[in-house]
PDB file of N, CA and C in Angstrom:
ATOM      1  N   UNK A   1       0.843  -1.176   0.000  1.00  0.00           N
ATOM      2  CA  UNK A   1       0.000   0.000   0.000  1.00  0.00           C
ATOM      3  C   UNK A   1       0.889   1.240   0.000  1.00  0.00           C
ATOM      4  N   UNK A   2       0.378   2.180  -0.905  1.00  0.00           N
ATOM      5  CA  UNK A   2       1.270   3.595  -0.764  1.00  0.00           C
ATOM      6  C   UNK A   2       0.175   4.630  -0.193  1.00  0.00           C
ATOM      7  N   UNK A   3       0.377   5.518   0.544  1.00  0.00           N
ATOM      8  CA  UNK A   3      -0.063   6.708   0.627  1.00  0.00           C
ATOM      9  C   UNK A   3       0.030   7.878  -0.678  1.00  0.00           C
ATOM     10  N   UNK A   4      -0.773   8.713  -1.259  1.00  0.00           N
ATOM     11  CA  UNK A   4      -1.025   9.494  -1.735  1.00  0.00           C
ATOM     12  C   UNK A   4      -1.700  10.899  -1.262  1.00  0.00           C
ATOM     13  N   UNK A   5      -1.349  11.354  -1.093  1.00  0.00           N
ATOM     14  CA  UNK A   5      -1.579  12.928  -0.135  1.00  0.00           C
ATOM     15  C   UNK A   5      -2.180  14.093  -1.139  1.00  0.00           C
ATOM     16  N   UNK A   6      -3.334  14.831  -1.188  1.00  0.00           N
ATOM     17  CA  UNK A   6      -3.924  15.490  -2.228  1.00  0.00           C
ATOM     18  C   UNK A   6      -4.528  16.336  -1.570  1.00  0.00           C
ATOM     19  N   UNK A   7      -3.816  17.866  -2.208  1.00  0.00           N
ATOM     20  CA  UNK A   7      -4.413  19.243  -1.149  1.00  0.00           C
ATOM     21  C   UNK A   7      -5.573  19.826  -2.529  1.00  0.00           C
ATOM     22  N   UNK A   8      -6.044  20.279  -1.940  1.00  0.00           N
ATOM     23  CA  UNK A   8      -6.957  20.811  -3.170  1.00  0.00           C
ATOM     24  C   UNK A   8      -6.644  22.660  -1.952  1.00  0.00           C
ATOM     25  N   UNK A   9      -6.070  23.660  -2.923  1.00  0.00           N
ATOM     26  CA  UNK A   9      -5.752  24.692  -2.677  1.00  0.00           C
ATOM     27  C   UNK A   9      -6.433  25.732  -4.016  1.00  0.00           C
ATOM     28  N   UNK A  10      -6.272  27.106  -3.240  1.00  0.00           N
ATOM     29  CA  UNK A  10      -6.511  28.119  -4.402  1.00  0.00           C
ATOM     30  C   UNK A  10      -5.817  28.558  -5.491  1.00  0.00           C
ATOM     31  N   UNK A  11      -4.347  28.733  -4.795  1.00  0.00           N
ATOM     32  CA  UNK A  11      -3.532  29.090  -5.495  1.00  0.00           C
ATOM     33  C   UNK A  11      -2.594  28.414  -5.889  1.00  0.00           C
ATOM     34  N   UNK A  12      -2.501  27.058  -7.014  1.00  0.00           N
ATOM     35  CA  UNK A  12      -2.078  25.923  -7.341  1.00  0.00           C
ATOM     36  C   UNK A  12      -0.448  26.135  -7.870  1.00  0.00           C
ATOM     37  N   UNK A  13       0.022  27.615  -8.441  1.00  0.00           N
ATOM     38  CA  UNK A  13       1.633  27.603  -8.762  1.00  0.00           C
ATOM     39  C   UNK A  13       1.640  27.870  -7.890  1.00  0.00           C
ATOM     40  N   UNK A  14       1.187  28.979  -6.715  1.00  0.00           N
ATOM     41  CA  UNK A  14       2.059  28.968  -5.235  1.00  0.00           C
ATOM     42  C   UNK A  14       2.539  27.580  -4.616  1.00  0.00           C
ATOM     43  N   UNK A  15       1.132  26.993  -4.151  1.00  0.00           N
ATOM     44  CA  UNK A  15       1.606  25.643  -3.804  1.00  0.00           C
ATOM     45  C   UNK A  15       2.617  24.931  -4.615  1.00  0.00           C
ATOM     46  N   UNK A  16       2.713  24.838  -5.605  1.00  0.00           N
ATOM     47  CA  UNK A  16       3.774  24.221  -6.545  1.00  0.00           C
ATOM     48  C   UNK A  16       5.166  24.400  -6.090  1.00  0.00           C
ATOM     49  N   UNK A  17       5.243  25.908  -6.413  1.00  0.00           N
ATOM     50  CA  UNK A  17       6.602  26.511  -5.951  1.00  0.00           C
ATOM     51  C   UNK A  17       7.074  26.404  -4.382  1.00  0.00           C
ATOM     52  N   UNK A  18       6.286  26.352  -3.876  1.00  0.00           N
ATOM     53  CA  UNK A  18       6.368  26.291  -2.204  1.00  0.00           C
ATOM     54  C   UNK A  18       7.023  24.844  -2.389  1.00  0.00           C
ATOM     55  N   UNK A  19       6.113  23.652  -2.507  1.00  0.00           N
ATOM     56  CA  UNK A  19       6.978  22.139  -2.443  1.00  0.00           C
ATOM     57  C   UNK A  19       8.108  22.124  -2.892  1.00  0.00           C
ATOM     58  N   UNK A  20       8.544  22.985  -4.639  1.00  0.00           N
ATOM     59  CA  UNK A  20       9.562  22.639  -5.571  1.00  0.00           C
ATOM     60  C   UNK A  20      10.741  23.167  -4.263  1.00  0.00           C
ATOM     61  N   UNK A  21      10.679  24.489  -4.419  1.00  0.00           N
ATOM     62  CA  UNK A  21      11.819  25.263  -3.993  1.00  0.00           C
ATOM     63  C   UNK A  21      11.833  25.027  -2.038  1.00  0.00           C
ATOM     64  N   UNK A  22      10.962  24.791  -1.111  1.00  0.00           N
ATOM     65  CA  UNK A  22      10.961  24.475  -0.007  1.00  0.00           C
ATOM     66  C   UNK A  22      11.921  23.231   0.500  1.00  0.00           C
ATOM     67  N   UNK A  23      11.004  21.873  -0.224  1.00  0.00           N
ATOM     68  CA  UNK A  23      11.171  20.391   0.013  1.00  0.00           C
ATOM     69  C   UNK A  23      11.753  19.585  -1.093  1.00  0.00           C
ATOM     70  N   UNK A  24      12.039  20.403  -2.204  1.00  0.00           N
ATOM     71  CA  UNK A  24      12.628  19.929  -3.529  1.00  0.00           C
ATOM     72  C   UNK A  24      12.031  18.419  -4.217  1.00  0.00           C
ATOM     73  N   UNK A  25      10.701  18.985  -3.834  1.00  0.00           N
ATOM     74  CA  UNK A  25       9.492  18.052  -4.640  1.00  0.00           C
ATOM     75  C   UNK A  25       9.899  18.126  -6.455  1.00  0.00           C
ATOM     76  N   UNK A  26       9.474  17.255  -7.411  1.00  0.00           N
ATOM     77  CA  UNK A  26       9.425  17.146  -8.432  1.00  0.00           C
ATOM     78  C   UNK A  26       8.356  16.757  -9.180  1.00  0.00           C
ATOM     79  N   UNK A  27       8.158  17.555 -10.335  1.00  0.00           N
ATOM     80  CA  UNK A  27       6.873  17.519 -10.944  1.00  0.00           C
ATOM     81  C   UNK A  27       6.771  15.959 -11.802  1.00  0.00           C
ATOM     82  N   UNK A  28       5.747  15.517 -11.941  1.00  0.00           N
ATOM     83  CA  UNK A  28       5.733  13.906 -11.896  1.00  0.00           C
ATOM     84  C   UNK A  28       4.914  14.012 -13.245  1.00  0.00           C
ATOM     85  N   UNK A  29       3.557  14.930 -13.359  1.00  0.00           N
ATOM     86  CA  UNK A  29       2.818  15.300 -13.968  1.00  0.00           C
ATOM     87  C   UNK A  29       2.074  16.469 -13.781  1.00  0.00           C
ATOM     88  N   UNK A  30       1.582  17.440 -14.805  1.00  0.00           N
ATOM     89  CA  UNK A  30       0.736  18.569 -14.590  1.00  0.00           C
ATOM     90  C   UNK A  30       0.087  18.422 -16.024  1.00  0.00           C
ATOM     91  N   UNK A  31      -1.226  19.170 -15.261  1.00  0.00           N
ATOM     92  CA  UNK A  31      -2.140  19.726 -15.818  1.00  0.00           C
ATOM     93  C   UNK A  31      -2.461  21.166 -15.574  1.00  0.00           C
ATOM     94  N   UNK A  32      -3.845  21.643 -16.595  1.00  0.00           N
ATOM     95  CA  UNK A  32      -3.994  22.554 -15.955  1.00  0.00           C
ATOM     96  C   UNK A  32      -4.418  23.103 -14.683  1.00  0.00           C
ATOM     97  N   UNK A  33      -5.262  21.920 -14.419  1.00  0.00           N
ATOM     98  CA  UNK A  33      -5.830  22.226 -12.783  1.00  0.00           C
ATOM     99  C   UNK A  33      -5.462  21.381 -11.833  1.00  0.00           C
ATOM    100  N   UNK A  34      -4.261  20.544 -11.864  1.00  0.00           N
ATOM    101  CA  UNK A  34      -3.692  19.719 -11.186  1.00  0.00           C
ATOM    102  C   UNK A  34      -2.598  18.847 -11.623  1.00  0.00           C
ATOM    103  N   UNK A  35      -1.803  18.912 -10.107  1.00  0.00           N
ATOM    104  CA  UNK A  35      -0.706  18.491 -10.806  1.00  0.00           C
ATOM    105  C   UNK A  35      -0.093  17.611  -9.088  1.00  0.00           C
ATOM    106  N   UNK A  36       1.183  16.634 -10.080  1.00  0.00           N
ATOM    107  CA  UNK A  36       1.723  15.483  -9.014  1.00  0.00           C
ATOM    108  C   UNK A  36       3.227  15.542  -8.787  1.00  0.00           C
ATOM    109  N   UNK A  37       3.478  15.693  -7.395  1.00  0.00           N
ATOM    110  CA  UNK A  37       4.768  15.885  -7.395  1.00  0.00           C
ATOM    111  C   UNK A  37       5.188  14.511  -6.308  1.00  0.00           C
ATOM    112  N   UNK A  38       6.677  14.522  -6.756  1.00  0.00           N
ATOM    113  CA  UNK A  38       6.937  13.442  -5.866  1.00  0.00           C
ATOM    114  C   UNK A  38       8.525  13.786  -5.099  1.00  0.00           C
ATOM    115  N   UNK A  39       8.782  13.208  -4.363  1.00  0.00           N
ATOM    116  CA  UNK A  39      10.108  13.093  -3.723  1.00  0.00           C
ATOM    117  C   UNK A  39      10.425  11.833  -2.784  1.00  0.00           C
ATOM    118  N   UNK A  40      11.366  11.100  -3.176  1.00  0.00           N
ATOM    119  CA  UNK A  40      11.749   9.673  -2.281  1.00  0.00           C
ATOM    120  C   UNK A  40      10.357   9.192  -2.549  1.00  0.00           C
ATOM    121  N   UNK A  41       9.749   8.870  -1.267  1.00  0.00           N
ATOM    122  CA  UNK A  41       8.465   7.987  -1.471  1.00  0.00           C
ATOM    123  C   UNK A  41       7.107   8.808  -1.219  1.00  0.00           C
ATOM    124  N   UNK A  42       7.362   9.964  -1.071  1.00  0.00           N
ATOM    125  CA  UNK A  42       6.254  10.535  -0.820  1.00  0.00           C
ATOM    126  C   UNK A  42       5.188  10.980  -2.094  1.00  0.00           C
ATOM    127  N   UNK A  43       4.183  11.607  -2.259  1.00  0.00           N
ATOM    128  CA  UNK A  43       3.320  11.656  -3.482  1.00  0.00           C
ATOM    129  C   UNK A  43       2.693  12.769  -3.110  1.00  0.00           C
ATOM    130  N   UNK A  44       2.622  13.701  -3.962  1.00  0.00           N
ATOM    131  CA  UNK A  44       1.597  15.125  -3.207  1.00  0.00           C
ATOM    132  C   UNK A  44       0.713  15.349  -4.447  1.00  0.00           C
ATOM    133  N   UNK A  45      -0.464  15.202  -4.465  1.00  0.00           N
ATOM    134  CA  UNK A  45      -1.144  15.684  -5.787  1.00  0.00           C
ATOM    135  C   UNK A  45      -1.836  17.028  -5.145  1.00  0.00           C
ATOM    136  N   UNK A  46      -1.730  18.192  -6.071  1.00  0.00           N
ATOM    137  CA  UNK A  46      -2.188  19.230  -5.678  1.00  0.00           C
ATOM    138  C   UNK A  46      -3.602  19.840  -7.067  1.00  0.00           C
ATOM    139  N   UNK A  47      -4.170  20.089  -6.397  1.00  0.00           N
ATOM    140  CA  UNK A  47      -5.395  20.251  -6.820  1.00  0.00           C
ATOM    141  C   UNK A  47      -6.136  21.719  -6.720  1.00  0.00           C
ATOM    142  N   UNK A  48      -6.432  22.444  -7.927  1.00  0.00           N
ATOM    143  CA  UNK A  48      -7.949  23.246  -7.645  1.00  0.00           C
ATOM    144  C   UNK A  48      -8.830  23.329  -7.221  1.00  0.00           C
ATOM    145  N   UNK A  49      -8.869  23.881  -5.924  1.00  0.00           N
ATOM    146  CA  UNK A  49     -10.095  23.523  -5.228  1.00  0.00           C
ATOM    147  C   UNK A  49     -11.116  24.239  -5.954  1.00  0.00           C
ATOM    148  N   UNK A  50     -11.323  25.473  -6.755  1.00  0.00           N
ATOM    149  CA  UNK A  50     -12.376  26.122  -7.245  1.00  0.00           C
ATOM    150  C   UNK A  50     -12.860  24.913  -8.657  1.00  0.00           C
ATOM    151  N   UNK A  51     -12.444  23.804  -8.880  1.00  0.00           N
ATOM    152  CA  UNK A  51     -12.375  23.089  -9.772  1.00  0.00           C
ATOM    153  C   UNK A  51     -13.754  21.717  -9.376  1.00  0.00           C
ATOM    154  N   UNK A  52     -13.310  21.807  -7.837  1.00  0.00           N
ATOM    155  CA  UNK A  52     -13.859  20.427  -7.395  1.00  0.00           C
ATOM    156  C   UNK A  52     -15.462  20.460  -7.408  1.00  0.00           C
ATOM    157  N   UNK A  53     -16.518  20.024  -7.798  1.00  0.00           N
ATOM    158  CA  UNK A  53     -18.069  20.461  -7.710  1.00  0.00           C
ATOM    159  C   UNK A  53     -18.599  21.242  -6.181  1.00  0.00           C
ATOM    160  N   UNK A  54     -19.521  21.781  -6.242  1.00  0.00           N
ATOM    161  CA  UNK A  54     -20.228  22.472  -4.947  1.00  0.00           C
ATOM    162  C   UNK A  54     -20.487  21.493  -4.158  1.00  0.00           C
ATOM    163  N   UNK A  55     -20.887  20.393  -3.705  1.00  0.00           N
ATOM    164  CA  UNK A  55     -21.399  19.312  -3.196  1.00  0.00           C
ATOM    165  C   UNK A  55     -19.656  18.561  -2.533  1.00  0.00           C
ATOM    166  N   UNK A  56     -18.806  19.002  -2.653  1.00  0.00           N
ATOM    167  CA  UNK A  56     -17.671  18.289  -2.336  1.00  0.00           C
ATOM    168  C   UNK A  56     -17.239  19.097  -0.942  1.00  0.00           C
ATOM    169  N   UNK A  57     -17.272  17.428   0.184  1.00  0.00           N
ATOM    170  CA  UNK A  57     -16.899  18.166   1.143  1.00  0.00           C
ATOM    171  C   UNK A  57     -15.847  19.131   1.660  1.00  0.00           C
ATOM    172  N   UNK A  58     -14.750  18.955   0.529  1.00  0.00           N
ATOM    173  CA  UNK A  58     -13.658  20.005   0.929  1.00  0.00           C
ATOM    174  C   UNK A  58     -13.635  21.453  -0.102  1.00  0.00           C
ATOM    175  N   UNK A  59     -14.893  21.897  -0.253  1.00  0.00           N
ATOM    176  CA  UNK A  59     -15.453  23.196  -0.720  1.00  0.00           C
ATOM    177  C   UNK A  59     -15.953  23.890   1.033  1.00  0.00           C
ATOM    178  N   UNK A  60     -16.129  23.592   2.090  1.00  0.00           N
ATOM    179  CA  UNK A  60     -16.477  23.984   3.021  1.00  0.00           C
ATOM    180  C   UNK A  60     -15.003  24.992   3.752  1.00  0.00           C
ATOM    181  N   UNK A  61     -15.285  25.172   5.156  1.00  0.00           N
ATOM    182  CA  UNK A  61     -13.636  26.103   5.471  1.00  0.00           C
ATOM    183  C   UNK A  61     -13.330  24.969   6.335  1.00  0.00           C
ATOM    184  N   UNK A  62     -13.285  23.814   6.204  1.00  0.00           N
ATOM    185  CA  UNK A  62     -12.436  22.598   7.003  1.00  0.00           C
ATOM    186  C   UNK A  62     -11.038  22.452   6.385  1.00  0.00           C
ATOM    187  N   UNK A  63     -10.620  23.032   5.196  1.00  0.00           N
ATOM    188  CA  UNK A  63      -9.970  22.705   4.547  1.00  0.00           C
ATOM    189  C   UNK A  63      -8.667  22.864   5.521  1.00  0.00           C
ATOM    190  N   UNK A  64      -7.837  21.716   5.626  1.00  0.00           N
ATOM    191  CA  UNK A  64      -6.638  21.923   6.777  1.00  0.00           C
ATOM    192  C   UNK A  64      -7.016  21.355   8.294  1.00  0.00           C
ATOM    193  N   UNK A  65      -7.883  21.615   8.496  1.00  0.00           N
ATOM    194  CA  UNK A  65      -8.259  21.412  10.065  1.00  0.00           C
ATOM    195  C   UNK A  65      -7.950  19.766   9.978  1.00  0.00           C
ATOM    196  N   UNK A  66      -7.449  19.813  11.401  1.00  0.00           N
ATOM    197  CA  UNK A  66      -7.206  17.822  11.991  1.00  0.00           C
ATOM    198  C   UNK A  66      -6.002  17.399  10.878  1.00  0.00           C
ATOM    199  N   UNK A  67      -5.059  18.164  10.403  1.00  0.00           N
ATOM    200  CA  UNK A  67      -4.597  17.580   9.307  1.00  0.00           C
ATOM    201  C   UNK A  67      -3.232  18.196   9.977  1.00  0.00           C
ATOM    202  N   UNK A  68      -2.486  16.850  10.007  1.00  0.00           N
ATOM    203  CA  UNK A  68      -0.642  17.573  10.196  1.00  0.00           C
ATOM    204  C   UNK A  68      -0.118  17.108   9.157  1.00  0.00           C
ATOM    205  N   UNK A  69       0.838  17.448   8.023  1.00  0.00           N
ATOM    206  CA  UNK A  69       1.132  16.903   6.806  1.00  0.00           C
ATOM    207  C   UNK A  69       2.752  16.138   8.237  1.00  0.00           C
ATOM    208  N   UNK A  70       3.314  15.333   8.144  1.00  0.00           N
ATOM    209  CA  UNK A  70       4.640  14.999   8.657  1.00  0.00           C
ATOM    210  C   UNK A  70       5.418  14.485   8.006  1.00  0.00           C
ATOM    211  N   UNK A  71       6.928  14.905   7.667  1.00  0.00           N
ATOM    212  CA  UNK A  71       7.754  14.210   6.885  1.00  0.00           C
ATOM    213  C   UNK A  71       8.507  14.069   7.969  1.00  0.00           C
ATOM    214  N   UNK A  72       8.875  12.992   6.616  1.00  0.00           N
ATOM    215  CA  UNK A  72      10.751  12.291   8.088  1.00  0.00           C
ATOM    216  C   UNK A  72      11.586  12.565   6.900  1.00  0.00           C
ATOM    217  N   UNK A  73      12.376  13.269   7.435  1.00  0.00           N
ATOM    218  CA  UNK A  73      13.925  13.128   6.486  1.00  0.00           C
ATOM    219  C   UNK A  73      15.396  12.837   7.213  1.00  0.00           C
ATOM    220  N   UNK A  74      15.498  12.398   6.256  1.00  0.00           N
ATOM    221  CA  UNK A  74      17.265  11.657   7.196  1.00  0.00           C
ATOM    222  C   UNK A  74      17.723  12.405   8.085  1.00  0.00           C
ATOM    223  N   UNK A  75      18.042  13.527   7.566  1.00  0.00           N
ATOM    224  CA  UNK A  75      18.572  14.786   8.459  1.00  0.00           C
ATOM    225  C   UNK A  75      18.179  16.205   8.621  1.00  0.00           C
ATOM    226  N   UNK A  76      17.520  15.906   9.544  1.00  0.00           N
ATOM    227  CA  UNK A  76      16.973  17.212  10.635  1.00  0.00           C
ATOM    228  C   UNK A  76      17.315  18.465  10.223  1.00  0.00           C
ATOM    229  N   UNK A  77      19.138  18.425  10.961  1.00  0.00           N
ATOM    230  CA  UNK A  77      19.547  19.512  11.295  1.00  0.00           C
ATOM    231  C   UNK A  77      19.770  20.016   9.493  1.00  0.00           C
ATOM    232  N   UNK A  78      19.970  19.371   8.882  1.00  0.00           N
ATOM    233  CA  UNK A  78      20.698  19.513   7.203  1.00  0.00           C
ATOM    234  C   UNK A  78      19.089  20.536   6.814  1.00  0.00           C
ATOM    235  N   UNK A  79      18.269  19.865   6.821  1.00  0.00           N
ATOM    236  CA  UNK A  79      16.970  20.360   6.144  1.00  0.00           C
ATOM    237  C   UNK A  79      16.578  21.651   6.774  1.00  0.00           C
ATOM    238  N   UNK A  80      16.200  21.935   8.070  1.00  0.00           N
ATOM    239  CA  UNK A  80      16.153  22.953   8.791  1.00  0.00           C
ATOM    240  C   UNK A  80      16.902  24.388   8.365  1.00  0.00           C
ATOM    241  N   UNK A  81      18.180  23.984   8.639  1.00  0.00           N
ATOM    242  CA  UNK A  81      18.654  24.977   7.928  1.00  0.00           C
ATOM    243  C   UNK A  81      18.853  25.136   6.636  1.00  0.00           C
ATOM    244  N   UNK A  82      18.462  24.272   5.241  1.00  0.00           N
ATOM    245  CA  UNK A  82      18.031  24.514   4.077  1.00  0.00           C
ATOM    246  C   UNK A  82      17.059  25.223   3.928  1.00  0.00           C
ATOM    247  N   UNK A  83      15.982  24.750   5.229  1.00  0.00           N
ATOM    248  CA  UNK A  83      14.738  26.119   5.037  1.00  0.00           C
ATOM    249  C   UNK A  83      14.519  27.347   5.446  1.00  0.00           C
ATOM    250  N   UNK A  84      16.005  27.560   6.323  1.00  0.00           N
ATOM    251  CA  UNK A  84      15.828  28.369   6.972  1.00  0.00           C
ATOM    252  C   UNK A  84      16.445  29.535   5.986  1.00  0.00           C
ATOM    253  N   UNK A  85      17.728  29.378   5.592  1.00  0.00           N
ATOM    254  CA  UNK A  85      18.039  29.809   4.097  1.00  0.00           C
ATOM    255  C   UNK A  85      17.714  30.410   3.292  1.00  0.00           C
ATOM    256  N   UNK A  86      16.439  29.375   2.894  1.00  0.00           N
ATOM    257  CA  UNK A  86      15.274  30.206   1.567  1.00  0.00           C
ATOM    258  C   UNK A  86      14.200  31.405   2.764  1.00  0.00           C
ATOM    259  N   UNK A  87      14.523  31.676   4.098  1.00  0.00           N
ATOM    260  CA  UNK A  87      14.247  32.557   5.082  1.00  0.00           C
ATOM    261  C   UNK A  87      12.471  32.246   4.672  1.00  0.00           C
ATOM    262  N   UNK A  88      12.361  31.045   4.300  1.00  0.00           N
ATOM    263  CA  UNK A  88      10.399  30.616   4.671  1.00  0.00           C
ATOM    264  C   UNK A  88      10.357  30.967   5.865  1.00  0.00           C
ATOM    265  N   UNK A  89       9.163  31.380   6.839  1.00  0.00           N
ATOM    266  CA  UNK A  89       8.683  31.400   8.353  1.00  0.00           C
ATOM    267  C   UNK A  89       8.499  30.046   8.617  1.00  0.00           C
ATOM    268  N   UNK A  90       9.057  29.981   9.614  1.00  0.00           N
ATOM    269  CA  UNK A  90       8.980  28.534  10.680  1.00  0.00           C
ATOM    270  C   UNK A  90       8.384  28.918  11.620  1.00  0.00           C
ATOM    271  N   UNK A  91       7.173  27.773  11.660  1.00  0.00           N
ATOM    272  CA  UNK A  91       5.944  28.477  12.858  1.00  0.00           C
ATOM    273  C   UNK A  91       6.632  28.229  14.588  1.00  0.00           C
ATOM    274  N   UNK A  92       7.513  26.825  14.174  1.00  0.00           N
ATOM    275  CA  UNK A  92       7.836  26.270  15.547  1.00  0.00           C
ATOM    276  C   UNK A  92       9.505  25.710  15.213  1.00  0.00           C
ATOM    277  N   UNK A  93      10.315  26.722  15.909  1.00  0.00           N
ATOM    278  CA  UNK A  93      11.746  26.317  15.826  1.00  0.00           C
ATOM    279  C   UNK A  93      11.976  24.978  16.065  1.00  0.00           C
ATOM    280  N   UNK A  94      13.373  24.416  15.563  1.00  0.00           N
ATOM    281  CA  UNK A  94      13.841  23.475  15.664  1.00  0.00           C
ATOM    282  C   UNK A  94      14.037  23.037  17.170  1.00  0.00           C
ATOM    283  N   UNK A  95      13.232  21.585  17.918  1.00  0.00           N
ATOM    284  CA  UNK A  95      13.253  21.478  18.853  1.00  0.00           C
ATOM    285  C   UNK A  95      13.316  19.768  19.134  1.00  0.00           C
ATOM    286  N   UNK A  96      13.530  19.150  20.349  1.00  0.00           N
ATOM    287  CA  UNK A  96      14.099  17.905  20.719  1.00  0.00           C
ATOM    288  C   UNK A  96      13.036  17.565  21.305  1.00  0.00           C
ATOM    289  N   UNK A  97      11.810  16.553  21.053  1.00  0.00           N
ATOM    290  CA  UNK A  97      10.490  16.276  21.936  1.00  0.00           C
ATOM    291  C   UNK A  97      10.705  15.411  23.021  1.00  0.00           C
ATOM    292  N   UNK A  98       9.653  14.982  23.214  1.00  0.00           N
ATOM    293  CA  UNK A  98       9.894  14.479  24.840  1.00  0.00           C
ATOM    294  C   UNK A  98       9.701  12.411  24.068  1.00  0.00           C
ATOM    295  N   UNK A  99       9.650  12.769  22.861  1.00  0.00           N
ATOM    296  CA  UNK A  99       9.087  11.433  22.459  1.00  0.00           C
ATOM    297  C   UNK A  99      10.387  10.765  21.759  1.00  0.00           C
ATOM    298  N   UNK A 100      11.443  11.449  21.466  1.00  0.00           N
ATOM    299  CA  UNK A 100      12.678  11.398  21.111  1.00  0.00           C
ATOM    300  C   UNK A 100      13.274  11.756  20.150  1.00  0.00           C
ATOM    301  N   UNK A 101      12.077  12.413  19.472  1.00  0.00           N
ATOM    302  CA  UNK A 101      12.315  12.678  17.745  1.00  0.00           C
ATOM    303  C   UNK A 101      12.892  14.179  17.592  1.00  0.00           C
ATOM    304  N   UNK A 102      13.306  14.761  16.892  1.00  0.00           N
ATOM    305  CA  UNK A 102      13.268  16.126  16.426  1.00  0.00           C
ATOM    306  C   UNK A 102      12.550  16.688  15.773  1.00  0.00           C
ATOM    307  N   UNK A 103      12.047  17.884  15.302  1.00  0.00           N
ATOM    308  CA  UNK A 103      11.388  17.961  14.795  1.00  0.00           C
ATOM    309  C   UNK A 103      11.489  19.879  14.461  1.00  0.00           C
ATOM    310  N   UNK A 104      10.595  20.517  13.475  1.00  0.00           N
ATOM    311  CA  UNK A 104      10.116  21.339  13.591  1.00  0.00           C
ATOM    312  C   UNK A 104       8.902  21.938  12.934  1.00  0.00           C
ATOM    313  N   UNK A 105       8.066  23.227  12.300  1.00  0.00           N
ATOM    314  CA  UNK A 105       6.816  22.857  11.865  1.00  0.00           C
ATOM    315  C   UNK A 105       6.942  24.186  11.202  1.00  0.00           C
ATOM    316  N   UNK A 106       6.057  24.310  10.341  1.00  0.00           N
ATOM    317  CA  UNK A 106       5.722  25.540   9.558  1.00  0.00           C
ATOM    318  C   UNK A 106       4.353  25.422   8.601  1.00  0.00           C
ATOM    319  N   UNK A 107       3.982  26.212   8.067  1.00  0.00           N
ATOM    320  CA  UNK A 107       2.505  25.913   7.486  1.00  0.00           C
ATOM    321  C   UNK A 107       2.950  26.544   5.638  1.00  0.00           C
ATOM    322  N   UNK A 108       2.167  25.730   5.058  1.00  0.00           N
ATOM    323  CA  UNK A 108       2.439  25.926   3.220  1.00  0.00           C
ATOM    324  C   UNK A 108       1.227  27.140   2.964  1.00  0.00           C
ATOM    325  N   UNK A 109       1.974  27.760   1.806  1.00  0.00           N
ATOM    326  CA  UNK A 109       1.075  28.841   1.602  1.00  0.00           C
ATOM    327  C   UNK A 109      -0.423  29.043   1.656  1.00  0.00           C
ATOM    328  N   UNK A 110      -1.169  27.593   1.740  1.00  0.00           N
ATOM    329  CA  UNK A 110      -2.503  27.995   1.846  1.00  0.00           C
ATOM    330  C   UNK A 110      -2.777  27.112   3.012  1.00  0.00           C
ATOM    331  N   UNK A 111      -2.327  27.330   4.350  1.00  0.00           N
ATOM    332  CA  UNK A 111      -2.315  26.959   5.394  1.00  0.00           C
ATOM    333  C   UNK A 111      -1.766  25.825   6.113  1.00  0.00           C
ATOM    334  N   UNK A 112      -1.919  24.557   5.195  1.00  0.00           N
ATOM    335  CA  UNK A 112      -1.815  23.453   5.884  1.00  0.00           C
ATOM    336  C   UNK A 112      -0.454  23.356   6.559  1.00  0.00           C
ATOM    337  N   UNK A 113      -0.984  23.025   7.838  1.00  0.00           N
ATOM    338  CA  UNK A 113       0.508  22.722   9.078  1.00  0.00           C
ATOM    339  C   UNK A 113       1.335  21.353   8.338  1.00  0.00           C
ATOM    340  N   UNK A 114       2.866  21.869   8.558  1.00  0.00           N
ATOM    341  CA  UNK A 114       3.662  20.709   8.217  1.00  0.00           C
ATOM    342  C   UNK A 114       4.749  20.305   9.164  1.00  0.00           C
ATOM    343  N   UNK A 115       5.111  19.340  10.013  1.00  0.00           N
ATOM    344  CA  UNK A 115       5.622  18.905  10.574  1.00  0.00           C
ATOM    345  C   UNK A 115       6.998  17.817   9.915  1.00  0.00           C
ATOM    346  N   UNK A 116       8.123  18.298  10.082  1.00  0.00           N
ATOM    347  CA  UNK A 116       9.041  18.101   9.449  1.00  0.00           C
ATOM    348  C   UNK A 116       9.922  17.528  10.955  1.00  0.00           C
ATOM    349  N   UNK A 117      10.291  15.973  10.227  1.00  0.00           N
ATOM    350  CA  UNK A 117      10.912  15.605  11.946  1.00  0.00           C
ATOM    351  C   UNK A 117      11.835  14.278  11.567  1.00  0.00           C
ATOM    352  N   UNK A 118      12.533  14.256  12.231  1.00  0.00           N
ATOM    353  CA  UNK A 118      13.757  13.123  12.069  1.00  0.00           C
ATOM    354  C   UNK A 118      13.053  12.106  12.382  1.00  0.00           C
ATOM    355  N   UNK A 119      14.250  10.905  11.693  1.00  0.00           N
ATOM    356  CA  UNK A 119      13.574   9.709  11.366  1.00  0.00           C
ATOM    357  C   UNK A 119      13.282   8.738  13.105  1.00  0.00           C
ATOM    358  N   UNK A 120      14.571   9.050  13.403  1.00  0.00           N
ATOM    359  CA  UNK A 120      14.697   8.374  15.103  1.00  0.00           C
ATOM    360  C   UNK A 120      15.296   9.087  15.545  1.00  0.00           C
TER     361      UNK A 120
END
């Protein structure tokens, strides 16, 4: 089984550019109103939300809520300061949890929280 992860957002090159140049996602496929990026094993299809019918539950303002996107990448400290670099806002500095992991967090241009955290 793979996971597939699919934001349906407004502003579909922001989001684009945010993954490319942030997390150094790669475009897999595009369209005009959607498009698939990938990196290692992960899968992000990003989507038009003004695209999706009226009747679709993520046309409501839930969009994001209960949702932590989390990556693991090899190295923490390496990535952190790659993002820190491109000077994106980091909602929650680089910190050591009580659960053993590292971690830190920031949110993508059309909100959704992302949690970025070492592997062990």
């Amino acid at each position: 089984m793979n996971l597939r992860l699919e934001l349906f957002v407004s502003n579909v090159e922001e989001v684009k550019q945010f993954y490319i140049s942030i997390f150094d996602f790669e475009i897999v496929k595009e369209t005009n109103d959607y498009l698939s990026l990938e990196k290692d094993s992960v899968t992000l299809g990003i989507g038009n939300i003004n695209k999706l019918e009226s009747t679709h539950p993520l046309k409501g303002d839930t969009r994001g809520k209960g949702i932590e996107i989390v990556l693991e990448v090899e190295d923490i400290y390496k990535t952190y300061n790659d993002i820190r670099s491109k000077e994106y806002p980091i909602n929650t500095p680089l910190q050591n949890r009580d659960w053993g992991l590292t971690d830190f967090r920031l949110k993508d241009p059309e909100g959704y929280y992302i949690r970025v955290t070492s592997k062990e």
